[in-house]
Each structure stands twice: as structure tokens, then as C-alpha cells.
PDB file of N, CA and C in Angstrom:
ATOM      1  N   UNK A   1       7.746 -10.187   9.760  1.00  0.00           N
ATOM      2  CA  UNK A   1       8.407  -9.118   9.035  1.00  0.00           C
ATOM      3  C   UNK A   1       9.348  -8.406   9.997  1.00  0.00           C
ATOM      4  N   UNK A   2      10.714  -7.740   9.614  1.00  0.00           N
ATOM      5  CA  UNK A   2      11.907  -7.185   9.775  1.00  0.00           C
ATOM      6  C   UNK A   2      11.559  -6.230   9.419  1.00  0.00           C
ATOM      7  N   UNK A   3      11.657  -5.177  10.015  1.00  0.00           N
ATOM      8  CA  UNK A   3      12.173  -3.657   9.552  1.00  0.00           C
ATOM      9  C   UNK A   3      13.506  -3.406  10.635  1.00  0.00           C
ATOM     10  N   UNK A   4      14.739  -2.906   9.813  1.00  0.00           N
ATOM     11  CA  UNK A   4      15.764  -2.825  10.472  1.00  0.00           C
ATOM     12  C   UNK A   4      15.889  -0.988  10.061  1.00  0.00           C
ATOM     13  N   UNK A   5      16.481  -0.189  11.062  1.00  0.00           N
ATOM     14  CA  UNK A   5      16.823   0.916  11.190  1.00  0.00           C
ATOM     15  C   UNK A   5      15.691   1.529  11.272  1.00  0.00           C
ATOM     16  N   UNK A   6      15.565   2.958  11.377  1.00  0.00           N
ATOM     17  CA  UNK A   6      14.733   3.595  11.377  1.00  0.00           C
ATOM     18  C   UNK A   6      14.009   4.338  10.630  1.00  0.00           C
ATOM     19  N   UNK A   7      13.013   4.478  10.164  1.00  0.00           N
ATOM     20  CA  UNK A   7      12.132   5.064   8.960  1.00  0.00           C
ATOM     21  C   UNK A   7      11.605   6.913   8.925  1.00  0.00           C
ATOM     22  N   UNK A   8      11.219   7.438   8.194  1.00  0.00           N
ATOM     23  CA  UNK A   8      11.009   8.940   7.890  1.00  0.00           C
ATOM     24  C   UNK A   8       9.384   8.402   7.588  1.00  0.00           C
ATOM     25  N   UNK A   9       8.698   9.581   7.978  1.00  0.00           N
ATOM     26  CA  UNK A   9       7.516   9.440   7.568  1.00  0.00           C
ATOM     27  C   UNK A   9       6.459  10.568   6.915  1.00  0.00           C
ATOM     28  N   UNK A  10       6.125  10.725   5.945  1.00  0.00           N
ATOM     29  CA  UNK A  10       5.372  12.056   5.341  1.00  0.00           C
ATOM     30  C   UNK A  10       4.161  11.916   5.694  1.00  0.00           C
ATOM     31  N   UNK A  11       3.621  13.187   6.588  1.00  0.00           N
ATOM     32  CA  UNK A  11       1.686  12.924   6.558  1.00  0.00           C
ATOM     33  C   UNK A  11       1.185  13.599   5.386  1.00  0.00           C
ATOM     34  N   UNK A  12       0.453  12.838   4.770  1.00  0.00           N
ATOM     35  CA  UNK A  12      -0.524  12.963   3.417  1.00  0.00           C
ATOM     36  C   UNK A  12      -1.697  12.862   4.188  1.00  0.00           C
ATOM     37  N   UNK A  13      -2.691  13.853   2.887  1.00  0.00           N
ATOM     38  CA  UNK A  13      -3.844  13.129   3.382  1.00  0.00           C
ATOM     39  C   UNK A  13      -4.559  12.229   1.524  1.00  0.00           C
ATOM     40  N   UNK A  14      -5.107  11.376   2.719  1.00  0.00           N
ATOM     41  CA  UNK A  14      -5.575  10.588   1.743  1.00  0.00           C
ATOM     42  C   UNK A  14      -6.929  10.595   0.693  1.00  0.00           C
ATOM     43  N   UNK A  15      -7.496   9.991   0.152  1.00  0.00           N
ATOM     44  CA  UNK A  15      -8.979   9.942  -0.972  1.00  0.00           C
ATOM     45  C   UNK A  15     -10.025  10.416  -0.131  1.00  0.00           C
ATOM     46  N   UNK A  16     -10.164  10.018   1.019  1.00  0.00           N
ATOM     47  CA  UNK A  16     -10.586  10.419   2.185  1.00  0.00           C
ATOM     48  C   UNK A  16     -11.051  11.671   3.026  1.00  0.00           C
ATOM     49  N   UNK A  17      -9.720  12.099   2.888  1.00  0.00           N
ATOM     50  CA  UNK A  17      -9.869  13.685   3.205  1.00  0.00           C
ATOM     51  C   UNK A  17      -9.231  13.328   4.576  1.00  0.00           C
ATOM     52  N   UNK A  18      -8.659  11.872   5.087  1.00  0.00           N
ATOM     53  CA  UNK A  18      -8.268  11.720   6.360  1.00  0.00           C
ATOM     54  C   UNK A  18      -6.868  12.012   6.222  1.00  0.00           C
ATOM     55  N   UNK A  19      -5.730  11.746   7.543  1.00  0.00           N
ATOM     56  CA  UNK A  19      -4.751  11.454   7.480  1.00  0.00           C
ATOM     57  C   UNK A  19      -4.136  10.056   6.986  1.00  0.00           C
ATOM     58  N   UNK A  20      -3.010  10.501   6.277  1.00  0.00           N
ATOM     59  CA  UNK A  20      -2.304   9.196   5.814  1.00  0.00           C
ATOM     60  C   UNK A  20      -0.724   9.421   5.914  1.00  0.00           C
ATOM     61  N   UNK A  21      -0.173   8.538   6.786  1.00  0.00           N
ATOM     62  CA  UNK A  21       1.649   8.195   7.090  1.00  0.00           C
ATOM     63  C   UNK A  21       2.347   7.269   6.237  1.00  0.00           C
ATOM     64  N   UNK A  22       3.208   7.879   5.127  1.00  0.00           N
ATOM     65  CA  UNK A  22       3.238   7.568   4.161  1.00  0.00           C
ATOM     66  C   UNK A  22       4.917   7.134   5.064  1.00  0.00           C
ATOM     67  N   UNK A  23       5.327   5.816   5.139  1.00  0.00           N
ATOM     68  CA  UNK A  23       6.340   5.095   5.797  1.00  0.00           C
ATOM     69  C   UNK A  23       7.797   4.596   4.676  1.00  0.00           C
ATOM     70  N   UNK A  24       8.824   4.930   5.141  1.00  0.00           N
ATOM     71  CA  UNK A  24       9.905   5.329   3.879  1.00  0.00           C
ATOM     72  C   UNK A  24      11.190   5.524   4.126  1.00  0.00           C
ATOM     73  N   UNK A  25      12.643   4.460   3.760  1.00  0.00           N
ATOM     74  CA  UNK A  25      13.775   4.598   4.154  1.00  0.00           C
ATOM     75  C   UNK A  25      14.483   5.912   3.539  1.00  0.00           C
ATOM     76  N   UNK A  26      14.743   6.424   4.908  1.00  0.00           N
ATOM     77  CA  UNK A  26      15.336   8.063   4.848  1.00  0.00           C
ATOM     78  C   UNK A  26      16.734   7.435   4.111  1.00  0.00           C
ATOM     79  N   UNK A  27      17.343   6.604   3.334  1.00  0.00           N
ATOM     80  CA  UNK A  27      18.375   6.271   2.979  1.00  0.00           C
ATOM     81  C   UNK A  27      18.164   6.320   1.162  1.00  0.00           C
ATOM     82  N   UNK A  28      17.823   5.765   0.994  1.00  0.00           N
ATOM     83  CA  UNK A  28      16.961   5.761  -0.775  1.00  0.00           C
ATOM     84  C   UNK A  28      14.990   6.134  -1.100  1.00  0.00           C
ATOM     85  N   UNK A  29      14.909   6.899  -0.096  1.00  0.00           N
ATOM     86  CA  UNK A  29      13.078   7.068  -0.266  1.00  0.00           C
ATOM     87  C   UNK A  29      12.165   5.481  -1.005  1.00  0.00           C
ATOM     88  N   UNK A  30      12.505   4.840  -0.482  1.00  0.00           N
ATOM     89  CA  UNK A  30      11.627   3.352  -1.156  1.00  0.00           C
ATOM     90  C   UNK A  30      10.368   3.293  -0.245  1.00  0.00           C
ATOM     91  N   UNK A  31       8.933   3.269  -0.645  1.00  0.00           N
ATOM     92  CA  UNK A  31       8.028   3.333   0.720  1.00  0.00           C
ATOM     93  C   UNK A  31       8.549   2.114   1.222  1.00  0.00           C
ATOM     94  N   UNK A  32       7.534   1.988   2.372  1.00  0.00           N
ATOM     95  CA  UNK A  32       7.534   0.326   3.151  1.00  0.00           C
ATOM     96  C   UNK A  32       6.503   0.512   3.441  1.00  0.00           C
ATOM     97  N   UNK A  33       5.526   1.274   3.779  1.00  0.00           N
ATOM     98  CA  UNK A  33       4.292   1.152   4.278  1.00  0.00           C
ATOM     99  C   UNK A  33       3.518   1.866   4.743  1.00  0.00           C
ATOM    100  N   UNK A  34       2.358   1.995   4.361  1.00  0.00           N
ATOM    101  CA  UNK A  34       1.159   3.720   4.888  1.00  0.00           C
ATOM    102  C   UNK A  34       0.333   2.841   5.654  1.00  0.00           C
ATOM    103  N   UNK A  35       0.033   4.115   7.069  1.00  0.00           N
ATOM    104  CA  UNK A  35      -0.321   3.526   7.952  1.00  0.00           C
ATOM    105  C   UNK A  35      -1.929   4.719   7.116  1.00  0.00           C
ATOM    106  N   UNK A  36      -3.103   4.328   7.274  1.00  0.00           N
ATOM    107  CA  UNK A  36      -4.374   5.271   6.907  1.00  0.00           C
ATOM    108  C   UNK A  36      -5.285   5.610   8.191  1.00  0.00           C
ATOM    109  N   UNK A  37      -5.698   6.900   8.373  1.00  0.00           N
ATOM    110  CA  UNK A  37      -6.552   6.929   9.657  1.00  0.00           C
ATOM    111  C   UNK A  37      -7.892   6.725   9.097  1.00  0.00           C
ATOM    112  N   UNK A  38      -8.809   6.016   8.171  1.00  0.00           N
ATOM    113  CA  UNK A  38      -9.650   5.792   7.987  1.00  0.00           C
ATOM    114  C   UNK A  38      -9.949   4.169   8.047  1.00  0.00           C
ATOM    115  N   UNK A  39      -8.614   2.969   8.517  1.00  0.00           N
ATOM    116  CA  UNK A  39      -8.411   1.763   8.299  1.00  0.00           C
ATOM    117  C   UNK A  39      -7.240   1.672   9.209  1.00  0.00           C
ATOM    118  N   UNK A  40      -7.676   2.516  10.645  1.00  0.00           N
ATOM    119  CA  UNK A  40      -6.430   1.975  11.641  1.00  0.00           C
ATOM    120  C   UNK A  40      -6.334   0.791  12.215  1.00  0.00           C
ATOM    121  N   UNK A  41      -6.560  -0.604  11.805  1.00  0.00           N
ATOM    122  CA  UNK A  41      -6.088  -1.508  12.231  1.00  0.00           C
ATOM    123  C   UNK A  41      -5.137  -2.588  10.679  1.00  0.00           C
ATOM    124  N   UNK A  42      -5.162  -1.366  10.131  1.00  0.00           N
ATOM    125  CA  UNK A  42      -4.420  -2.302   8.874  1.00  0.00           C
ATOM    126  C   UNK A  42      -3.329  -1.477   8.343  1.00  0.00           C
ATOM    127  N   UNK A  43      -2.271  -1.808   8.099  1.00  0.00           N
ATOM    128  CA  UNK A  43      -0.721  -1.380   7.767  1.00  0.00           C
ATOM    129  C   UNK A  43      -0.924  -1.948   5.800  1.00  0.00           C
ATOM    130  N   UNK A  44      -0.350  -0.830   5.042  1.00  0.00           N
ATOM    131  CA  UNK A  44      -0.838  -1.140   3.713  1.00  0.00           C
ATOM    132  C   UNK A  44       0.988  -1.614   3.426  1.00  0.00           C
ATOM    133  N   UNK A  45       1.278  -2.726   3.749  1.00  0.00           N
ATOM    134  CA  UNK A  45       2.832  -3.290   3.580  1.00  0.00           C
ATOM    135  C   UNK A  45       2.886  -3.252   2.020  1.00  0.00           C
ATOM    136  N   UNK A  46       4.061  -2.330   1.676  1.00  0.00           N
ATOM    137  CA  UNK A  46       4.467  -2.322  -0.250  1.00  0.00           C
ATOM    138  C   UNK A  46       5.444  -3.605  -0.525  1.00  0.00           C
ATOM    139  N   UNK A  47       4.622  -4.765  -1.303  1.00  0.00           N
ATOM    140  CA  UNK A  47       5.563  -5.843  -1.436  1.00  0.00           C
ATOM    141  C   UNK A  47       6.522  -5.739  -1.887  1.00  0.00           C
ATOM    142  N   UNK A  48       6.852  -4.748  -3.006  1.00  0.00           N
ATOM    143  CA  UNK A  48       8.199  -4.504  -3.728  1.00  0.00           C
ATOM    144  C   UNK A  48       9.219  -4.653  -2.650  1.00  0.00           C
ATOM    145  N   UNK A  49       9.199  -4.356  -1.523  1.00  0.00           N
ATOM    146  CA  UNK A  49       9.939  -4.582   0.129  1.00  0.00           C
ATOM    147  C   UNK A  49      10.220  -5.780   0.679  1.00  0.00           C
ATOM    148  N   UNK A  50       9.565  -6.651   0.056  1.00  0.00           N
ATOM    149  CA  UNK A  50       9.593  -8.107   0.683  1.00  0.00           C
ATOM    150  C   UNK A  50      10.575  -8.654  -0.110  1.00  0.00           C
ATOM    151  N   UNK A  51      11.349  -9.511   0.815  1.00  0.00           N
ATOM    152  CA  UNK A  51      12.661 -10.635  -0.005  1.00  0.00           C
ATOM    153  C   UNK A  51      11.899 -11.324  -0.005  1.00  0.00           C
ATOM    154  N   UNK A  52      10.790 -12.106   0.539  1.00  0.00           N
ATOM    155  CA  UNK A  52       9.797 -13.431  -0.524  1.00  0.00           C
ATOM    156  C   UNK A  52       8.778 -12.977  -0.469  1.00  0.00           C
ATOM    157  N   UNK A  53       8.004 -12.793  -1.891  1.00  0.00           N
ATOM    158  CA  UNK A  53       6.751 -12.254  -1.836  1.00  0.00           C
ATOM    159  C   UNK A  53       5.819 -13.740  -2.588  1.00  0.00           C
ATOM    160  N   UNK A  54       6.307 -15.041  -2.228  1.00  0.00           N
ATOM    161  CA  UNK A  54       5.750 -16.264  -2.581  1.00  0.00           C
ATOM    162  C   UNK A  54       4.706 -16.377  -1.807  1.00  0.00           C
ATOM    163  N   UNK A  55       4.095 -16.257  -0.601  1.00  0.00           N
ATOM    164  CA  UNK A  55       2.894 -16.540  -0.053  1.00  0.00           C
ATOM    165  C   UNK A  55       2.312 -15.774  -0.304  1.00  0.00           C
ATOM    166  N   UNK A  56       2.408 -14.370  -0.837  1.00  0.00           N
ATOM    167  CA  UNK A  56       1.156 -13.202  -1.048  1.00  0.00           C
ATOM    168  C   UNK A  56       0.179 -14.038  -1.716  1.00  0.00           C
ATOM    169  N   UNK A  57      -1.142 -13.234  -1.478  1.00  0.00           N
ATOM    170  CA  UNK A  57      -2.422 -13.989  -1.856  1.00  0.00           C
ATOM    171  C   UNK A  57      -3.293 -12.987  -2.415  1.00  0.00           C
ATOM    172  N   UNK A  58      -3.051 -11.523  -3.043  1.00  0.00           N
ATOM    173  CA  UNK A  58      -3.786 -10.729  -3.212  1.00  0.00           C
ATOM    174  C   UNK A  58      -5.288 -10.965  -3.131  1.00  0.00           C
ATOM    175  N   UNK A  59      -6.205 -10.438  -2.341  1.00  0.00           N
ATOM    176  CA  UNK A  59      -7.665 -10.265  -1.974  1.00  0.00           C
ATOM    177  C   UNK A  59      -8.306  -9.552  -2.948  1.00  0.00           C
ATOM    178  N   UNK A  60      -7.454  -7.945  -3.071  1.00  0.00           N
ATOM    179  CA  UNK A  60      -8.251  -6.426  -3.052  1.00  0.00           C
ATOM    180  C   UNK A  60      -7.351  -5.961  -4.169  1.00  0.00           C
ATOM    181  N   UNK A  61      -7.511  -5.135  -5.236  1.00  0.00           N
ATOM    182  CA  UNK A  61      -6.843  -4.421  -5.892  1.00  0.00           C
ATOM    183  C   UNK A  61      -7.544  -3.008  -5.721  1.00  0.00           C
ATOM    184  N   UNK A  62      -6.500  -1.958  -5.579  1.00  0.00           N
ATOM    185  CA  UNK A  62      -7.284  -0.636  -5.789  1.00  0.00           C
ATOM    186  C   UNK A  62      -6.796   0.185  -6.827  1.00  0.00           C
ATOM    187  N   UNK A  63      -7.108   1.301  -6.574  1.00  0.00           N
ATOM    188  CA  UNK A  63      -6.594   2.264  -8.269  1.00  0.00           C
ATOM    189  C   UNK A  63      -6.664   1.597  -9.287  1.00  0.00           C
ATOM    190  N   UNK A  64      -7.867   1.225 -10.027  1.00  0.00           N
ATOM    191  CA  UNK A  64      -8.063  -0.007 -10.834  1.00  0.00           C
ATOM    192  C   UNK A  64      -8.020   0.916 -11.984  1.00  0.00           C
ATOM    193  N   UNK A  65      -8.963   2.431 -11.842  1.00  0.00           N
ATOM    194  CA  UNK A  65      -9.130   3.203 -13.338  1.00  0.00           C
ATOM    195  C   UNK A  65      -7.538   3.564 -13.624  1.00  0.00           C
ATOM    196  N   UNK A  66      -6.757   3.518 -13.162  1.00  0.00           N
ATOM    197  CA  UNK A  66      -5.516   3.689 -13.510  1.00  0.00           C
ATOM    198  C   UNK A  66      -4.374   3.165 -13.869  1.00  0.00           C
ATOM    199  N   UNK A  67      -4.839   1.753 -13.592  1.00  0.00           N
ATOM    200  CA  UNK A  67      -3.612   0.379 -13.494  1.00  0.00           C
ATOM    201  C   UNK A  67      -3.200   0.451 -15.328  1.00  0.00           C
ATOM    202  N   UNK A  68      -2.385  -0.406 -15.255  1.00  0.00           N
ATOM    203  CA  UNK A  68      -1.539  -0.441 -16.580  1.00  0.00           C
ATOM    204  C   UNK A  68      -2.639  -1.408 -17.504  1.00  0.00           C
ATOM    205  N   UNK A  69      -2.614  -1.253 -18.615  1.00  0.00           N
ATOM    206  CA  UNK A  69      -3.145  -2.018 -20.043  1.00  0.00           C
ATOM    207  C   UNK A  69      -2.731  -3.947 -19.045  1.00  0.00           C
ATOM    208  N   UNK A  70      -1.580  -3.838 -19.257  1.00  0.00           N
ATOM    209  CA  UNK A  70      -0.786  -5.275 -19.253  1.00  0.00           C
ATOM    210  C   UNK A  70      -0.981  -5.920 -17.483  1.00  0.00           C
ATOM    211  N   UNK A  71      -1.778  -5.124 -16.981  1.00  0.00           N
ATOM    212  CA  UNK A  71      -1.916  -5.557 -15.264  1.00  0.00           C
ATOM    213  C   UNK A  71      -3.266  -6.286 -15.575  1.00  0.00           C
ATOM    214  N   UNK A  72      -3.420  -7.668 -14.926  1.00  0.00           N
ATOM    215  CA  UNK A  72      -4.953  -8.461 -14.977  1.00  0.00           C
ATOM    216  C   UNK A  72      -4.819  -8.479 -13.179  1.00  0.00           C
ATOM    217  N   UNK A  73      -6.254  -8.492 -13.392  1.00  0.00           N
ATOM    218  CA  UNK A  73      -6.730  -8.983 -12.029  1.00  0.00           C
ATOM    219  C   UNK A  73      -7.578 -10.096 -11.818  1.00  0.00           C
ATOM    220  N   UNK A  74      -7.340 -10.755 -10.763  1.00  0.00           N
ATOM    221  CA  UNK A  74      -7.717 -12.486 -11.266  1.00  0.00           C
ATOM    222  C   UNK A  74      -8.951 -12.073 -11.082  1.00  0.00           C
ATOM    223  N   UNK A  75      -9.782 -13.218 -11.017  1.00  0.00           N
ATOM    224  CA  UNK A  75     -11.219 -13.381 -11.586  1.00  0.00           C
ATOM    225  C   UNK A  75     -11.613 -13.708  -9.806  1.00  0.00           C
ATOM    226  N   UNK A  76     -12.618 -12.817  -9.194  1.00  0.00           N
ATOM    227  CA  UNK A  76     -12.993 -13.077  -7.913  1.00  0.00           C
ATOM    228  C   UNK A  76     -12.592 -12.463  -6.482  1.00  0.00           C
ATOM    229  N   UNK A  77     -11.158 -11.944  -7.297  1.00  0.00           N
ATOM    230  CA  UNK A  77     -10.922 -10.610  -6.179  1.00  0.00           C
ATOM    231  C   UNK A  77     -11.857  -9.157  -6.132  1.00  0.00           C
ATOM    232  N   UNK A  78     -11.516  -8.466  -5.152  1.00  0.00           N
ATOM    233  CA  UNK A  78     -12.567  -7.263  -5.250  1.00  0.00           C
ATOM    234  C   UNK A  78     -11.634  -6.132  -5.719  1.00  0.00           C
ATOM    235  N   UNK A  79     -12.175  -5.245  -6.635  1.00  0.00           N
ATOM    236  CA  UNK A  79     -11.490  -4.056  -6.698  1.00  0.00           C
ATOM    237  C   UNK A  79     -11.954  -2.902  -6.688  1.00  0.00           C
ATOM    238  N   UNK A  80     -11.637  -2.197  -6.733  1.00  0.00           N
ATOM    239  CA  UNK A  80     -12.371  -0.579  -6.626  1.00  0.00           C
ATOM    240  C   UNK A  80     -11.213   0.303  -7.791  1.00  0.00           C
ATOM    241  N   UNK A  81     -12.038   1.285  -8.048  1.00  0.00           N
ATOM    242  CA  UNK A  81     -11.686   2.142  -9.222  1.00  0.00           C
ATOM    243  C   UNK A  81     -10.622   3.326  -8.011  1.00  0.00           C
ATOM    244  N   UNK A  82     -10.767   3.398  -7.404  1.00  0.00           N
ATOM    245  CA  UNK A  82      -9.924   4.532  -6.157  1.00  0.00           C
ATOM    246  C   UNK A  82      -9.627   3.586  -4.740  1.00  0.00           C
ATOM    247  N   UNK A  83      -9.568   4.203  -3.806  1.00  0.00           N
ATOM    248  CA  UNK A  83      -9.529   3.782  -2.494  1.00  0.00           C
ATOM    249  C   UNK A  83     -10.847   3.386  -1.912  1.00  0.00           C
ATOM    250  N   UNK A  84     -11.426   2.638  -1.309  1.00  0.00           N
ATOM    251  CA  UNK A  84     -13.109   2.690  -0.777  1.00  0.00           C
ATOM    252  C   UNK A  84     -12.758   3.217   0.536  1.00  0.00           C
ATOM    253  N   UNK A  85     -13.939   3.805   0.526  1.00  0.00           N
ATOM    254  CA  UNK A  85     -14.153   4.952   1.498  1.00  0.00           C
ATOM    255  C   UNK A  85     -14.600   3.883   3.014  1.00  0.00           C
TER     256      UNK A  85
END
């Protein structure tokens, strides 16, 4: 992955009650990516960002009580109704 120029970043806090760096082109506000201090070795990359999002393999779905009518989640991934703690 490419990230070209430089990014703005908002601290949120997260489900958690931790910090969360909510990662975002200061040019059109599009995220790219929250870094979470409760899961610091994992970068939450927003695919909508990706020019090929053909190898994604989704694992995990979260915010499940909220997802759309018309969103399925395959059969065998894990999901959670919020963020897991």
C-alpha cells in the first residue's frame, strides 16, 4: 500500500473508552484509516481507498446491529454487534 501526501488526523475515543486516530485526506475528508489504542498492532485500512480491492478476504464484520437490511455476511466469518472489547 501507497499513501501519497500527507494526512490530518482526529483523536476520538473509541467503544472502548480508549483512544482512537481517526486517519483522513485534509484535501476531501475521505478516511484511510484508524489507528485504535486498544488493538495497537493493527491499522483498520477503509477499502473504499483501495484501487483493487480483489484480494480482500473479509474475516470479521463489526457494527452488525446496525448494518443495512441488503448487507449479508457470509456464513463462517465472525461478527460482533459493536466493536469487541
Amino acid at each position: 500500500m501507497s499513501i501519497q501526501g500527507q494526512l490530518k488526523t482526529f483523536h476520538d475515543t473509541g467503544d472502548s473508552g480508549q483512544p482512537v486516530e481517526r486517519n483522513f485526506c485534509p484535501e476531501c475528508g475521505s478516511p484511510i484509516f484508524s489507528d485504535v489504542a486498544v488493538m495497537p498492532c493493527v491499522a483498520f485500512i477503509k477499502a473504499g481507498t483501495l484501487d483493487d480491492t480483489s484480494w480482500l478476504d473479509p474475516k470479521m464484520h463489526v457494527y452488525c446491529d446496525s448494518k443495512e437490511h441488503w448487507t449479508s455476511i457470509p456464513e463462517g466469518c465472525q461478527n460482533f454487534a459493536r466493536m469487541p472489547a
